[in-house]
N, C-alpha and C. Protein backbone atom coordinates (compact mmCIF):
# COMPACT_ATOMS: atom_id res chain seq x y z
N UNK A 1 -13.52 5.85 -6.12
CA UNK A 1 -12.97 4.56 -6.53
C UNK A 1 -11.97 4.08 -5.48
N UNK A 2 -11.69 2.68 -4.94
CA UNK A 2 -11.34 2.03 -4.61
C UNK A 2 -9.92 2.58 -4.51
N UNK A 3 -8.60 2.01 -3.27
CA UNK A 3 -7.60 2.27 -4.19
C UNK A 3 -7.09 0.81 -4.78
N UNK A 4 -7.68 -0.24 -4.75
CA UNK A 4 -7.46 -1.29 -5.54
C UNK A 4 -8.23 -1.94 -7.13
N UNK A 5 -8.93 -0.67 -7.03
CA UNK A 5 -10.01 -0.91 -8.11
C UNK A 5 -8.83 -0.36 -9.22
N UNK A 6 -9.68 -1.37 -10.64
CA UNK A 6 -9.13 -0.92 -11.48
C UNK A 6 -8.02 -1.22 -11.70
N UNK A 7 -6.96 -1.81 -13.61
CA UNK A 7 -6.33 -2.09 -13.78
C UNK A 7 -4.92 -1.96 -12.85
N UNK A 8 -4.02 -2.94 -12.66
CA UNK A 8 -2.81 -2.54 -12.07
C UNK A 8 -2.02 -1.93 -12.56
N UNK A 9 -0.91 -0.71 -12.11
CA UNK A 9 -0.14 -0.59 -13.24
C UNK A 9 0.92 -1.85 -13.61
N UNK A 10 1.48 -1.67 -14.45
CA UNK A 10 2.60 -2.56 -15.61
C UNK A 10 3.60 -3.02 -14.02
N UNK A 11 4.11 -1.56 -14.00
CA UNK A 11 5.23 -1.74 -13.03
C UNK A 11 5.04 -2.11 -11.98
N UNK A 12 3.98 -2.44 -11.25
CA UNK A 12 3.76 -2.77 -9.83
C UNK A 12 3.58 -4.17 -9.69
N UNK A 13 2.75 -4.70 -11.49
CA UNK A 13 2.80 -6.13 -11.55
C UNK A 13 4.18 -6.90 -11.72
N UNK A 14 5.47 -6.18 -12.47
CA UNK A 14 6.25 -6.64 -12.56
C UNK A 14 7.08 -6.63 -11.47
N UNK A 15 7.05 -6.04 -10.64
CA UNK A 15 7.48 -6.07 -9.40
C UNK A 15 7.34 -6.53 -8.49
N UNK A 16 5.79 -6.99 -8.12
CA UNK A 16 5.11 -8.05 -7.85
C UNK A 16 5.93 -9.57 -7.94
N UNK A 17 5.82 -9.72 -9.45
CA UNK A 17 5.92 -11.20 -9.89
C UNK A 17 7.94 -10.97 -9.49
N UNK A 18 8.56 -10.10 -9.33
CA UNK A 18 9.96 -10.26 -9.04
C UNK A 18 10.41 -10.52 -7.41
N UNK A 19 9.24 -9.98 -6.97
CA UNK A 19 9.26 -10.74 -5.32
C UNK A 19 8.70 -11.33 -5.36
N UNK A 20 8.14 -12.42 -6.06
CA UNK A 20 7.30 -13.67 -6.06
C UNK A 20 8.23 -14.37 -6.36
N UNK A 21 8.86 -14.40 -7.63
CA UNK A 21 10.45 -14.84 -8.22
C UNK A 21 11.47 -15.30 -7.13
N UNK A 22 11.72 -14.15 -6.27
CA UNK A 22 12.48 -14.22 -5.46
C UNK A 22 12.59 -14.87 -4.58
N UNK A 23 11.26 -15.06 -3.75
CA UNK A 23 10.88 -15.96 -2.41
C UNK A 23 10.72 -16.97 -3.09
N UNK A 24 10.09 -17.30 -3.71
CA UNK A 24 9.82 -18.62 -4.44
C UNK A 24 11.36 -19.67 -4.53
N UNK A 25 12.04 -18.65 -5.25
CA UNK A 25 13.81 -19.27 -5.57
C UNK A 25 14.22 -19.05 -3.89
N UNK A 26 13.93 -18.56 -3.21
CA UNK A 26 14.32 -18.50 -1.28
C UNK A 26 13.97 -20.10 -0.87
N UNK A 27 12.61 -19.92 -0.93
CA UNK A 27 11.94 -21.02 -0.19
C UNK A 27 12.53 -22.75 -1.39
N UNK A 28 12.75 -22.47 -2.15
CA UNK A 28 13.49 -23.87 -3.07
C UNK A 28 14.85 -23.92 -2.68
N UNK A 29 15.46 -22.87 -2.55
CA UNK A 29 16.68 -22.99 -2.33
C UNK A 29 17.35 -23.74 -0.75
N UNK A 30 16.39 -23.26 -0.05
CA UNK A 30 16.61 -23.17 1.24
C UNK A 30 15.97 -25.08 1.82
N UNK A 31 15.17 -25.08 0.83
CA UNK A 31 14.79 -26.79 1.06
C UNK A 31 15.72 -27.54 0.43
N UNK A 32 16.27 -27.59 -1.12
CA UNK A 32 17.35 -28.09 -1.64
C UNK A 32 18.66 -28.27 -0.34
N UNK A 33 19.06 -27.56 0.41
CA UNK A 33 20.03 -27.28 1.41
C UNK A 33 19.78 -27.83 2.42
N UNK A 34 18.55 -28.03 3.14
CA UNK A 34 18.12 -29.07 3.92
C UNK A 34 17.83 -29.96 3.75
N UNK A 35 17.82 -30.51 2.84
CA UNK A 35 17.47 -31.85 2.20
C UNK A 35 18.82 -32.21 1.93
N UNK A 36 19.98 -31.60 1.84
CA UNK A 36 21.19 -32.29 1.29
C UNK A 36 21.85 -32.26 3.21
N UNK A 37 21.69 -31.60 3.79
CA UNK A 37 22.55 -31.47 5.37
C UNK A 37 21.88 -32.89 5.94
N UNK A 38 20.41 -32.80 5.96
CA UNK A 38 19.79 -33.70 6.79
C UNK A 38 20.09 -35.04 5.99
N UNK A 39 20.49 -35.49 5.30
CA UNK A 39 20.91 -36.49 4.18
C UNK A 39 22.36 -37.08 4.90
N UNK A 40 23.14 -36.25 5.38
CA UNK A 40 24.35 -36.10 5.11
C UNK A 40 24.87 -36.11 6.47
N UNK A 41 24.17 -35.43 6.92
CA UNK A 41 24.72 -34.99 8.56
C UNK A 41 24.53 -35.48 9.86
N UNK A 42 24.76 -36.74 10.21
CA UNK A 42 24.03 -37.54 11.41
C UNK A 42 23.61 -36.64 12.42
N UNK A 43 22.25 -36.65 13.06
CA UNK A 43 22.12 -36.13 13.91
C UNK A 43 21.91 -34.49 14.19
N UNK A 44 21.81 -34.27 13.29
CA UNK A 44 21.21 -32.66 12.62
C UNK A 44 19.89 -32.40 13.31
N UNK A 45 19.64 -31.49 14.01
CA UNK A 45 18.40 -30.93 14.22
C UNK A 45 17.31 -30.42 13.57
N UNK A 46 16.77 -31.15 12.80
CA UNK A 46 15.65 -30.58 11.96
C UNK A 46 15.19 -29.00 12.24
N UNK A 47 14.70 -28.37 12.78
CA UNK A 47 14.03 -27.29 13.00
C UNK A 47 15.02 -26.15 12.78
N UNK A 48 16.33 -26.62 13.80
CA UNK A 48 17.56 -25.66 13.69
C UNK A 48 18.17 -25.56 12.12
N UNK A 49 18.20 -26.35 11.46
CA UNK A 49 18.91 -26.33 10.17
C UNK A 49 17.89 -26.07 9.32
N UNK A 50 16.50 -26.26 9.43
CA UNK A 50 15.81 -25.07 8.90
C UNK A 50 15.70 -23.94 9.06
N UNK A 51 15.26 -23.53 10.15
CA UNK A 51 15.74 -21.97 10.60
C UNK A 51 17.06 -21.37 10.32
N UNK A 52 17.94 -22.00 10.41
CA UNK A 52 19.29 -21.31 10.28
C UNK A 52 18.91 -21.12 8.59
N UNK A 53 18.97 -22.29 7.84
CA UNK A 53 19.47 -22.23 6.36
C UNK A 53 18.22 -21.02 5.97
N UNK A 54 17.06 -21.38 6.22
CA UNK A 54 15.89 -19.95 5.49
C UNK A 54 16.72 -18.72 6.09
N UNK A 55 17.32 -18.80 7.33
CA UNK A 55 17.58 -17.16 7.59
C UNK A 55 18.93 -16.48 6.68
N UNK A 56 19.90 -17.69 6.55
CA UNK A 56 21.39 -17.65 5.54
C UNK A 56 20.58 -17.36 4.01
N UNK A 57 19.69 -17.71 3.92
CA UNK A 57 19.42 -17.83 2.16
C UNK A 57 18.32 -16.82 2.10
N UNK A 58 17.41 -16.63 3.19
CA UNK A 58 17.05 -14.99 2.61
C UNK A 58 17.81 -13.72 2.65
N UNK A 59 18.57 -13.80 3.25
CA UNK A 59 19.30 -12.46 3.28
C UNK A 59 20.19 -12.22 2.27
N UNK A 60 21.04 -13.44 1.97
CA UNK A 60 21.83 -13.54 0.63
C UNK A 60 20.64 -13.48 -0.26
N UNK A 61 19.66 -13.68 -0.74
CA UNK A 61 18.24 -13.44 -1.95
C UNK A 61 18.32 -11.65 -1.99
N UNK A 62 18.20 -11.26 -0.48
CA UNK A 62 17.47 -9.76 -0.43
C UNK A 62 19.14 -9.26 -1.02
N UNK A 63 20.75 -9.85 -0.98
CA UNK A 63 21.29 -8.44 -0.81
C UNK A 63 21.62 -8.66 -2.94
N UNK A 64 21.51 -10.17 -3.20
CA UNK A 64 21.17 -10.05 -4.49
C UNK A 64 20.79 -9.36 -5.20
N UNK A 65 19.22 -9.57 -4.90
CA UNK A 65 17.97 -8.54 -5.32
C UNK A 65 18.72 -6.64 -5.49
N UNK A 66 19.09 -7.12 -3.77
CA UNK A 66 18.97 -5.33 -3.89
C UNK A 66 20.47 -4.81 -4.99
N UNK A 67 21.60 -5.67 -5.11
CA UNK A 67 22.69 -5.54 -6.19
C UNK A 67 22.15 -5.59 -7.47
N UNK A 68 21.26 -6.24 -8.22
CA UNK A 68 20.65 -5.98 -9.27
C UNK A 68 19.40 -5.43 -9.44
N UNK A 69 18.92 -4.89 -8.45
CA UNK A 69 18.19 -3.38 -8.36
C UNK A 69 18.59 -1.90 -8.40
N UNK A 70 19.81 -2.19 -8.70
CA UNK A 70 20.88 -0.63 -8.15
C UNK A 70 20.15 0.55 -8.99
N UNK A 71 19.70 -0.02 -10.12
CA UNK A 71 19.41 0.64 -11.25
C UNK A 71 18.41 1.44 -11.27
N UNK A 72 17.29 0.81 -10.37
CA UNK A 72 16.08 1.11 -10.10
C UNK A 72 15.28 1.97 -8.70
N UNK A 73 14.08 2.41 -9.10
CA UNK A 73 13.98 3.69 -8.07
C UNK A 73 14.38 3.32 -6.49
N UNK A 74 14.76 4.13 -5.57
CA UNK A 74 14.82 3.82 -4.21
C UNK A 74 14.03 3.05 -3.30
N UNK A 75 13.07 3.48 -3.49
CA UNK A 75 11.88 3.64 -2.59
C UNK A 75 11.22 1.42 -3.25
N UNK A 76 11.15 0.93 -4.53
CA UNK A 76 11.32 -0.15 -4.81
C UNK A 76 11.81 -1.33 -4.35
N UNK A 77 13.55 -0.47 -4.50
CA UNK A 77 14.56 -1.38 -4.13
C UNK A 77 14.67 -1.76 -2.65
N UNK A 78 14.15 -0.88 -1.45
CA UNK A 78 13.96 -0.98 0.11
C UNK A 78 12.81 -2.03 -0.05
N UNK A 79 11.83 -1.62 -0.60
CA UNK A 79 10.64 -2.29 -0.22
C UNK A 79 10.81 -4.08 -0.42
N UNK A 80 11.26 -4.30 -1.72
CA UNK A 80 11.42 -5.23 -2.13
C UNK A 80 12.70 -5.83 -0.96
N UNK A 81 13.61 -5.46 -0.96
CA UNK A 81 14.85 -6.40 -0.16
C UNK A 81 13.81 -6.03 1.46
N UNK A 82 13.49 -5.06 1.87
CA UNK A 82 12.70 -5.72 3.05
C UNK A 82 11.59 -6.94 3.44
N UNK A 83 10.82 -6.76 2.24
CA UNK A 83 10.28 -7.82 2.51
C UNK A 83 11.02 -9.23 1.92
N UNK A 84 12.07 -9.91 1.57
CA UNK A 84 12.80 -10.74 1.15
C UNK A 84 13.40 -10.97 2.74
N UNK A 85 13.34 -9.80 3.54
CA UNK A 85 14.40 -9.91 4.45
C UNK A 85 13.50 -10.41 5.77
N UNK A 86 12.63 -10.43 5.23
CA UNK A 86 11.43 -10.37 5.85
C UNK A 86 10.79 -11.67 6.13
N UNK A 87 11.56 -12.79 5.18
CA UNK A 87 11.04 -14.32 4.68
C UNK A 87 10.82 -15.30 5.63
N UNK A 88 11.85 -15.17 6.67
CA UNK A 88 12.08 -16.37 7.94
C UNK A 88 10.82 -15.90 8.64
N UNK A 89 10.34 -14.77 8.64
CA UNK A 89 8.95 -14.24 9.59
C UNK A 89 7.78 -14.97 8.66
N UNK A 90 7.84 -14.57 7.63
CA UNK A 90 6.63 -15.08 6.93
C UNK A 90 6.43 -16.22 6.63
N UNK A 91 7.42 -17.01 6.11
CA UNK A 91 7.59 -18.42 6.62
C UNK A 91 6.67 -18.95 7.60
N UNK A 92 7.56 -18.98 8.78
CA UNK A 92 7.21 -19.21 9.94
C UNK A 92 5.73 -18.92 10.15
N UNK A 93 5.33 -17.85 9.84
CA UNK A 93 3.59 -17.20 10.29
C UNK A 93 2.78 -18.55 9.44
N UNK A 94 3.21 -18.36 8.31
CA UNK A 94 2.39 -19.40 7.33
C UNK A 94 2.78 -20.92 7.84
N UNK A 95 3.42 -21.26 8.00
CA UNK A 95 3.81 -22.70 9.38
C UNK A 95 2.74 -22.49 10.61
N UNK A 96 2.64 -21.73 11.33
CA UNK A 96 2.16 -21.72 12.63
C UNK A 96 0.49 -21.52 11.80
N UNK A 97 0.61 -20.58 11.84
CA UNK A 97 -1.35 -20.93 10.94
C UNK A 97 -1.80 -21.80 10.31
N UNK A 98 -0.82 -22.56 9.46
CA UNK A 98 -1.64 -23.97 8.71
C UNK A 98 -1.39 -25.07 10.05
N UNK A 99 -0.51 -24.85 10.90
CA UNK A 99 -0.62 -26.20 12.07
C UNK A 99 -1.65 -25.66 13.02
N UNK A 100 -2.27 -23.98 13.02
CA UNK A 100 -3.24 -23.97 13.90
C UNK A 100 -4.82 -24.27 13.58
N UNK A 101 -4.71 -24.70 12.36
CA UNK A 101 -5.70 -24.59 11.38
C UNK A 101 -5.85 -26.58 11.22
N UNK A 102 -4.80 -27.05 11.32
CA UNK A 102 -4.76 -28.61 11.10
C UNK A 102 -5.44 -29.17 12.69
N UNK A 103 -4.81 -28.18 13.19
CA UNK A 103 -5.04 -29.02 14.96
C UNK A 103 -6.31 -28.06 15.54
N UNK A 104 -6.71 -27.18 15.05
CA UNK A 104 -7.71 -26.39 15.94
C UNK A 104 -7.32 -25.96 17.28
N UNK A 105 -6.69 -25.62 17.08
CA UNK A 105 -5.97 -24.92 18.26
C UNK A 105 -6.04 -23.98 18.22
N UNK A 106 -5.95 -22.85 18.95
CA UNK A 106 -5.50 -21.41 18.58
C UNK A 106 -4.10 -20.91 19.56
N UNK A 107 -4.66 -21.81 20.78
CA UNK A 107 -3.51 -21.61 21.87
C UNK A 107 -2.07 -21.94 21.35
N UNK A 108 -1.70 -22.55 20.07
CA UNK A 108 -0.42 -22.75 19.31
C UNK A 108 0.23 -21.51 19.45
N UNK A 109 -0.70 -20.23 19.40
CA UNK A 109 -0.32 -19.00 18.75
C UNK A 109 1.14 -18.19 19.46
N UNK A 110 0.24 -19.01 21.22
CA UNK A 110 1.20 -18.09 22.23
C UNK A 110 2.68 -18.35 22.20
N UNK A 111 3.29 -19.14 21.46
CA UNK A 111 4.84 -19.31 21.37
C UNK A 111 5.59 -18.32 20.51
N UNK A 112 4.72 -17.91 19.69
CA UNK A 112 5.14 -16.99 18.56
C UNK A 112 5.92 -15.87 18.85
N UNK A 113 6.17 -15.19 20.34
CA UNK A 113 6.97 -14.12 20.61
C UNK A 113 8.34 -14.84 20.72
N UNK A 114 8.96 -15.86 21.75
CA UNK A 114 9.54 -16.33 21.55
C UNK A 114 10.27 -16.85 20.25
N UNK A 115 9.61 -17.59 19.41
CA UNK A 115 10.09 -17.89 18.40
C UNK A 115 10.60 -16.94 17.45
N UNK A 116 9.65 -15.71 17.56
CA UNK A 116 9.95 -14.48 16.60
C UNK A 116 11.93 -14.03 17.08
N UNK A 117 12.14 -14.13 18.27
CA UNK A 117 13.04 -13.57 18.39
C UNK A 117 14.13 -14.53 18.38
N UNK A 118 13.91 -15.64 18.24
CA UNK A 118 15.13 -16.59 17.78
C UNK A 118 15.24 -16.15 16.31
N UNK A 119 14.37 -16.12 15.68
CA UNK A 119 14.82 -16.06 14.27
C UNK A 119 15.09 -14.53 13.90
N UNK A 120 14.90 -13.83 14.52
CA UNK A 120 15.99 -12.61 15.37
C UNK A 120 16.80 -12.83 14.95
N UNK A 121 17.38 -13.50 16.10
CA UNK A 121 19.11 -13.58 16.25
C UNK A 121 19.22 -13.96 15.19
N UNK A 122 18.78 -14.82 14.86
CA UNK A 122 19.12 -15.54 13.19
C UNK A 122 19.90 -14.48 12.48
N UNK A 123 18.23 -14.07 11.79
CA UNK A 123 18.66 -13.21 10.60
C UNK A 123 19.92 -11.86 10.96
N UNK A 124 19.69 -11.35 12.42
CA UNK A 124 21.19 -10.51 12.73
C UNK A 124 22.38 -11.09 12.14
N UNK A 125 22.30 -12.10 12.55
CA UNK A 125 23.81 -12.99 12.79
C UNK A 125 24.35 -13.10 11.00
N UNK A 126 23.56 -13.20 9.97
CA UNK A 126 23.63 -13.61 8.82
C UNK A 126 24.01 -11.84 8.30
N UNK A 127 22.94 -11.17 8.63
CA UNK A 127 22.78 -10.03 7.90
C UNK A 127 24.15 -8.93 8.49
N UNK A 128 24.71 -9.46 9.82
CA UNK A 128 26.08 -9.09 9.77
C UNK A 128 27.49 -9.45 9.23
N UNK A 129 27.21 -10.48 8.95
CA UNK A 129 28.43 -11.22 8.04
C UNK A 129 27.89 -11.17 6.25
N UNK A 130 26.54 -10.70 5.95
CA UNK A 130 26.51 -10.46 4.28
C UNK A 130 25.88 -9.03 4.31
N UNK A 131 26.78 -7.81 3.65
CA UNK A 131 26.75 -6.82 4.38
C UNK A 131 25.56 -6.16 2.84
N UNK A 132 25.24 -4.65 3.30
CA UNK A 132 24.31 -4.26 2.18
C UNK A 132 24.85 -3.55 0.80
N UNK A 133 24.56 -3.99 0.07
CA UNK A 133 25.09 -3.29 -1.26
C UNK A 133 26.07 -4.35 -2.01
N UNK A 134 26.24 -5.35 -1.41
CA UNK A 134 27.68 -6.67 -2.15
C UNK A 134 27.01 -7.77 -2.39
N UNK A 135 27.07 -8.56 -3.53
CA UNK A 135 26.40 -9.71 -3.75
C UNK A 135 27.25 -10.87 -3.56
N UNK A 136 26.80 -11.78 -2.74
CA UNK A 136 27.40 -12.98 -2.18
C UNK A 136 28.11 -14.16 -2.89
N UNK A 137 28.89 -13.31 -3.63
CA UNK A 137 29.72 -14.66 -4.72
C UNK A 137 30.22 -15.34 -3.91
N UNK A 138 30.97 -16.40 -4.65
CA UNK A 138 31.22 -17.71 -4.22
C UNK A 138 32.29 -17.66 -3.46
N UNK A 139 33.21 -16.86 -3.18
CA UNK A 139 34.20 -16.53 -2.05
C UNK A 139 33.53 -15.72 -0.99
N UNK A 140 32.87 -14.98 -1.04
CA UNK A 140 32.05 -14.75 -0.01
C UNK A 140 31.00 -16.05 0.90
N UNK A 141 31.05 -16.62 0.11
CA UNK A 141 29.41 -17.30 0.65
C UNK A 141 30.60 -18.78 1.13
N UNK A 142 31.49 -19.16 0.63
CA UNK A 142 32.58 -19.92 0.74
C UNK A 142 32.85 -20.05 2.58
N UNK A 143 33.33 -18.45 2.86
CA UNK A 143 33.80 -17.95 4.22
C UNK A 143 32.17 -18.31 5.33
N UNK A 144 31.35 -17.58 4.77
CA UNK A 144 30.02 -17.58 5.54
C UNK A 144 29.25 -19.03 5.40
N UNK A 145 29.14 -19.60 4.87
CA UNK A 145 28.52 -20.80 5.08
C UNK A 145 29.33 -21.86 5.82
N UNK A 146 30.76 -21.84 5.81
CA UNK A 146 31.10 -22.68 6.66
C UNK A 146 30.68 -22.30 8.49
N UNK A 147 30.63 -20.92 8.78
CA UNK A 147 30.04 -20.85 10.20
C UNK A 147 28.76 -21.44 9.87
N UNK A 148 27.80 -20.97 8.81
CA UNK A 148 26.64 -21.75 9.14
C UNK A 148 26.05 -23.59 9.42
N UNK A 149 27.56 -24.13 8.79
CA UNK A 149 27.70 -25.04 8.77
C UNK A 149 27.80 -25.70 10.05
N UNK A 150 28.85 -24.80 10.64
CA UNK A 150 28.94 -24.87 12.26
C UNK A 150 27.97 -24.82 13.30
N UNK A 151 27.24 -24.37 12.99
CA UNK A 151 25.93 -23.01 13.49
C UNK A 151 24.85 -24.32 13.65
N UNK A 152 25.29 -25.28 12.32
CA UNK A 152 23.47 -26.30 12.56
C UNK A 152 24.62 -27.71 12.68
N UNK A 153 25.82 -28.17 13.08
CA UNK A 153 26.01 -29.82 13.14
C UNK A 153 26.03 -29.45 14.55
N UNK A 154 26.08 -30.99 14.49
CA UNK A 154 26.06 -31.08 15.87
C UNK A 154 26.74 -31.83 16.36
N UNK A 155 27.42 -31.37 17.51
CA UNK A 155 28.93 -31.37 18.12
C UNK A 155 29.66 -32.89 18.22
N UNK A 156 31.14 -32.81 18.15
CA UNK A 156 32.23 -33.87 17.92
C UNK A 156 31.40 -34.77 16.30
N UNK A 157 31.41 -34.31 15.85
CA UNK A 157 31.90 -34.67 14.50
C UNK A 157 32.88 -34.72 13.63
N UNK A 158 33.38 -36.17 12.67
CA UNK A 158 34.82 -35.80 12.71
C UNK A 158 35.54 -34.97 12.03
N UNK A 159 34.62 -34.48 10.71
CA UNK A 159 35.06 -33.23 10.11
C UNK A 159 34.43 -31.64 10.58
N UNK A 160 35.03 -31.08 9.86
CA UNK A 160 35.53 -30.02 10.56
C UNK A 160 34.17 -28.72 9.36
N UNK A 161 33.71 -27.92 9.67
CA UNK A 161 32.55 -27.64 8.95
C UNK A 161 33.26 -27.06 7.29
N UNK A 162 33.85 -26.56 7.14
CA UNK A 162 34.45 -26.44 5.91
C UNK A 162 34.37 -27.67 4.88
N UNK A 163 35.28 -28.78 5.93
CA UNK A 163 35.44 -30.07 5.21
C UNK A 163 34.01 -30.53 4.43
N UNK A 164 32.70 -30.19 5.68
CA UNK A 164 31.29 -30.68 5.20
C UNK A 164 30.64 -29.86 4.30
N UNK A 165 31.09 -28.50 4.29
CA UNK A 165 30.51 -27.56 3.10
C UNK A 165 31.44 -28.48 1.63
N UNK A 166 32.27 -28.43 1.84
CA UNK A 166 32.88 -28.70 0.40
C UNK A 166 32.34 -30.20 -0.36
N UNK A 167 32.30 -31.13 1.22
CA UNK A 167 32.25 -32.32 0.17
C UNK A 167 30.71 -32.38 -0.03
N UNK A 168 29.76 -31.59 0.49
CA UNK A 168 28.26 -31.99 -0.52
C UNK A 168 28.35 -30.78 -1.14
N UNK A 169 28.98 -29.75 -1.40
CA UNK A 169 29.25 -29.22 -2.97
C UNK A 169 27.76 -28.08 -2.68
N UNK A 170 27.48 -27.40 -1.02
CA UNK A 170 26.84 -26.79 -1.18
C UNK A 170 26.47 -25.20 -1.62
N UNK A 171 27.90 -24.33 -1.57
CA UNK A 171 28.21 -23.10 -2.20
C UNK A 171 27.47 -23.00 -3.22
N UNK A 172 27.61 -24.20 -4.45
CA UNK A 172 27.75 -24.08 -5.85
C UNK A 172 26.18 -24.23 -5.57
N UNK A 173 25.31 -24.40 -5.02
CA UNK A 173 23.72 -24.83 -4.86
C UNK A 173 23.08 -23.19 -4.48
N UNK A 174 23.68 -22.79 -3.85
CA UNK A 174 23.28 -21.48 -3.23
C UNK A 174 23.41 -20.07 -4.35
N UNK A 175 25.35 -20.10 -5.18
CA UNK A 175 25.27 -19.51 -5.36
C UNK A 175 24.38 -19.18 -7.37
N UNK A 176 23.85 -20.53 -7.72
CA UNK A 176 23.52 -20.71 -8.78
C UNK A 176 21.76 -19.77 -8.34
N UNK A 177 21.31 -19.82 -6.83
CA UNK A 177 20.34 -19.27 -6.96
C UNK A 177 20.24 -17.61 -7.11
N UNK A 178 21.44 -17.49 -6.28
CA UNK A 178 21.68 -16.06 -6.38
C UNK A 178 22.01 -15.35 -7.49
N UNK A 179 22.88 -15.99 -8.68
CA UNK A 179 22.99 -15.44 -9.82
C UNK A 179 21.48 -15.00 -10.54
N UNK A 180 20.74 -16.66 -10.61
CA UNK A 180 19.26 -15.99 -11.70
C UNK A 180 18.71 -15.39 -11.03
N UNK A 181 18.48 -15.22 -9.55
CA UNK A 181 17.52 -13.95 -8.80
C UNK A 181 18.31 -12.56 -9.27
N UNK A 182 19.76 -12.50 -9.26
CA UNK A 182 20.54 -11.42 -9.60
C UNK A 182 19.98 -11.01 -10.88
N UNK A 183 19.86 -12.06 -11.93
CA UNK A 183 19.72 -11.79 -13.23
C UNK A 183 18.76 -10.95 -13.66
N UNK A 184 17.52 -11.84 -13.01
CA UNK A 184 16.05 -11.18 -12.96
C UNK A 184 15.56 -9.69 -12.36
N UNK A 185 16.44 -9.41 -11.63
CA UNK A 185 16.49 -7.95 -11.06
C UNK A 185 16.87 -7.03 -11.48
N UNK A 186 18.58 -7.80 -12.32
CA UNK A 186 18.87 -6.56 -13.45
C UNK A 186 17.87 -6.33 -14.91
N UNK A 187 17.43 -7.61 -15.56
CA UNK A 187 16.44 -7.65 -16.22
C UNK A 187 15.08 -6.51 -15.48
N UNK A 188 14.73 -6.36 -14.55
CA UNK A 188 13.64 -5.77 -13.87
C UNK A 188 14.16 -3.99 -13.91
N UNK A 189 15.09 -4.13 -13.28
CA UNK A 189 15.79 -2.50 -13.14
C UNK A 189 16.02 -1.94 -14.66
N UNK A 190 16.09 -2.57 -15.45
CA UNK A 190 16.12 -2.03 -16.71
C UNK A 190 14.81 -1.71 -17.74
N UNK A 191 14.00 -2.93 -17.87
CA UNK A 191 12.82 -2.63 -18.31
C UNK A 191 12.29 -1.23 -17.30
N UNK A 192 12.21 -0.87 -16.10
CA UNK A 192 11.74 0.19 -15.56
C UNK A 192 12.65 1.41 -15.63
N UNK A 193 14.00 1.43 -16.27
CA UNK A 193 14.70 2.45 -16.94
C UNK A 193 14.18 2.85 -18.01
N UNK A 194 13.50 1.69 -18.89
CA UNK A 194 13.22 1.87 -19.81
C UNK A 194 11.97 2.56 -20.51
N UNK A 195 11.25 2.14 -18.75
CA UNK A 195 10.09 2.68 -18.91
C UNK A 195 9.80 3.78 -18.97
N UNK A 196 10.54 4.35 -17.74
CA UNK A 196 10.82 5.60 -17.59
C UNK A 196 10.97 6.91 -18.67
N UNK A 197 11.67 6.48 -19.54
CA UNK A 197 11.29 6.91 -20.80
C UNK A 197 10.66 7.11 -21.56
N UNK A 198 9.28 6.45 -21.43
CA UNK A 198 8.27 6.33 -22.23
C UNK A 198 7.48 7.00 -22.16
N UNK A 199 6.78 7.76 -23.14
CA UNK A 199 5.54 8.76 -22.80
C UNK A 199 4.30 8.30 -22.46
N UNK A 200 3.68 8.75 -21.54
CA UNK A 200 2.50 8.32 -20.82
C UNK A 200 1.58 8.02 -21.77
N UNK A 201 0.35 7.43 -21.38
CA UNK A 201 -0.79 7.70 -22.11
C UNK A 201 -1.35 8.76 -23.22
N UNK A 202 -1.14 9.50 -21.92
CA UNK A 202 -1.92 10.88 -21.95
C UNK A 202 -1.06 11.56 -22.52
N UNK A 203 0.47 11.79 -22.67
CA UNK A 203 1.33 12.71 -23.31
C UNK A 203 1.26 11.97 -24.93
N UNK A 204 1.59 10.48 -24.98
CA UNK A 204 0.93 10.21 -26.37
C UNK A 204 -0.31 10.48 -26.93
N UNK A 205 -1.46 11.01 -26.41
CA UNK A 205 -2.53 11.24 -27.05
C UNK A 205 -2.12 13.11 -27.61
N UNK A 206 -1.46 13.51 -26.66
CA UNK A 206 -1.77 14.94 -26.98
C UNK A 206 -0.10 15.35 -27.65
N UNK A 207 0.53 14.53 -28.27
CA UNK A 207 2.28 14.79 -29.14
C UNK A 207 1.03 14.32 -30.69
């Protein structure tokens, strides 16, 4: 037999649908935020303030995730915040294939080393200022989003990036996503505590 044949287990689907949860609330979150900068911000670089904001808002998703995973097995909790951490790549792949696929091109492809390593630096730059194991409340994310703020305007503007985080009120946008991804994880780490407990199949047939 296959190793995909055959029912899934419980836990692999629910785990599944919690990194589906997750990116899903990444990729909304991260457009909500560009849609309010590029609104707001004369002269904003489209591409840069996407890239920056997906690389700021997956990593704050993954260290979420992995704070309301504490509960749950090891080997889960890596997998899952890696691939979350993982988002600005996959993103991007799924961008470059549907524009190589619109234009028939394939030669699009060859930029992709380059690009991979800008969003590199990216995600370094983020994933050193939101560290592993702490979830990014609103004094945290307060301090760090104003560099990111910095990170995507663009220069002699008359406020000052703090000033522009506060007055479109974007903390409170970010950190409302991070709470229900938080939520859903502790919800997740527990049903699989719970599970854990439970007698198998096979030990219920033979008690």
């Amino acid at each position: 037999m296959g190793e995909f044949e055959g029912p899934m287990p419980m836990n692999a689907r629910e785990t599944y649908k919690l990194l589906t949860f997750a990116a899903t609330g990444a990729v909304n979150a991260t457009q909500d935020l560009v849609r309010r900068v590029r609104q707001s911000v004369e002269g904003a670089d489209a591409e840069l303030v996407a890239e920056e904001t997906l690389a700021l808002v997956a990593i704050a998703t993954a260290r979420a995730t992995e704070v309301g995973l504490r509960e749950a097995s090891a080997p889960k909790r890596e997998a899952v915040t890696e691939a979350l951490l993982e988002l600005p790549f996959t993103y991007r792949d799924y961008l470059a294939g549907r524009a190589m696929i619109e234009a028939g091109d394939a030669s699009m492809a060859k930029g992709a080393g380059a690009a991979r390593e800008g969003l590199e630096r990216k995600r370094q730059f983020y994933t050193s200022h939101l560290p592993e194991g702490r979830f990014p409340g609103e004094r945290a994310l307060t301090d760090k989003m104003a560099l990111w703020m910095g990170r995507i305007s663009p220069p002699k503007l008359p406020e000052m990036p703090q000033e522009r985080l506060e007055k479109l009120d974007l903390v409170t946008h970010l950190v409302a996503h991070l709470k229900v991804v938080l939520a859903a994880a502790r919800r997740h780490a527990s049903q699989e505590t719970a599970d854990s407990g439970r007698p198998t199949t096979e030990e219920g047939r033979s008690s």
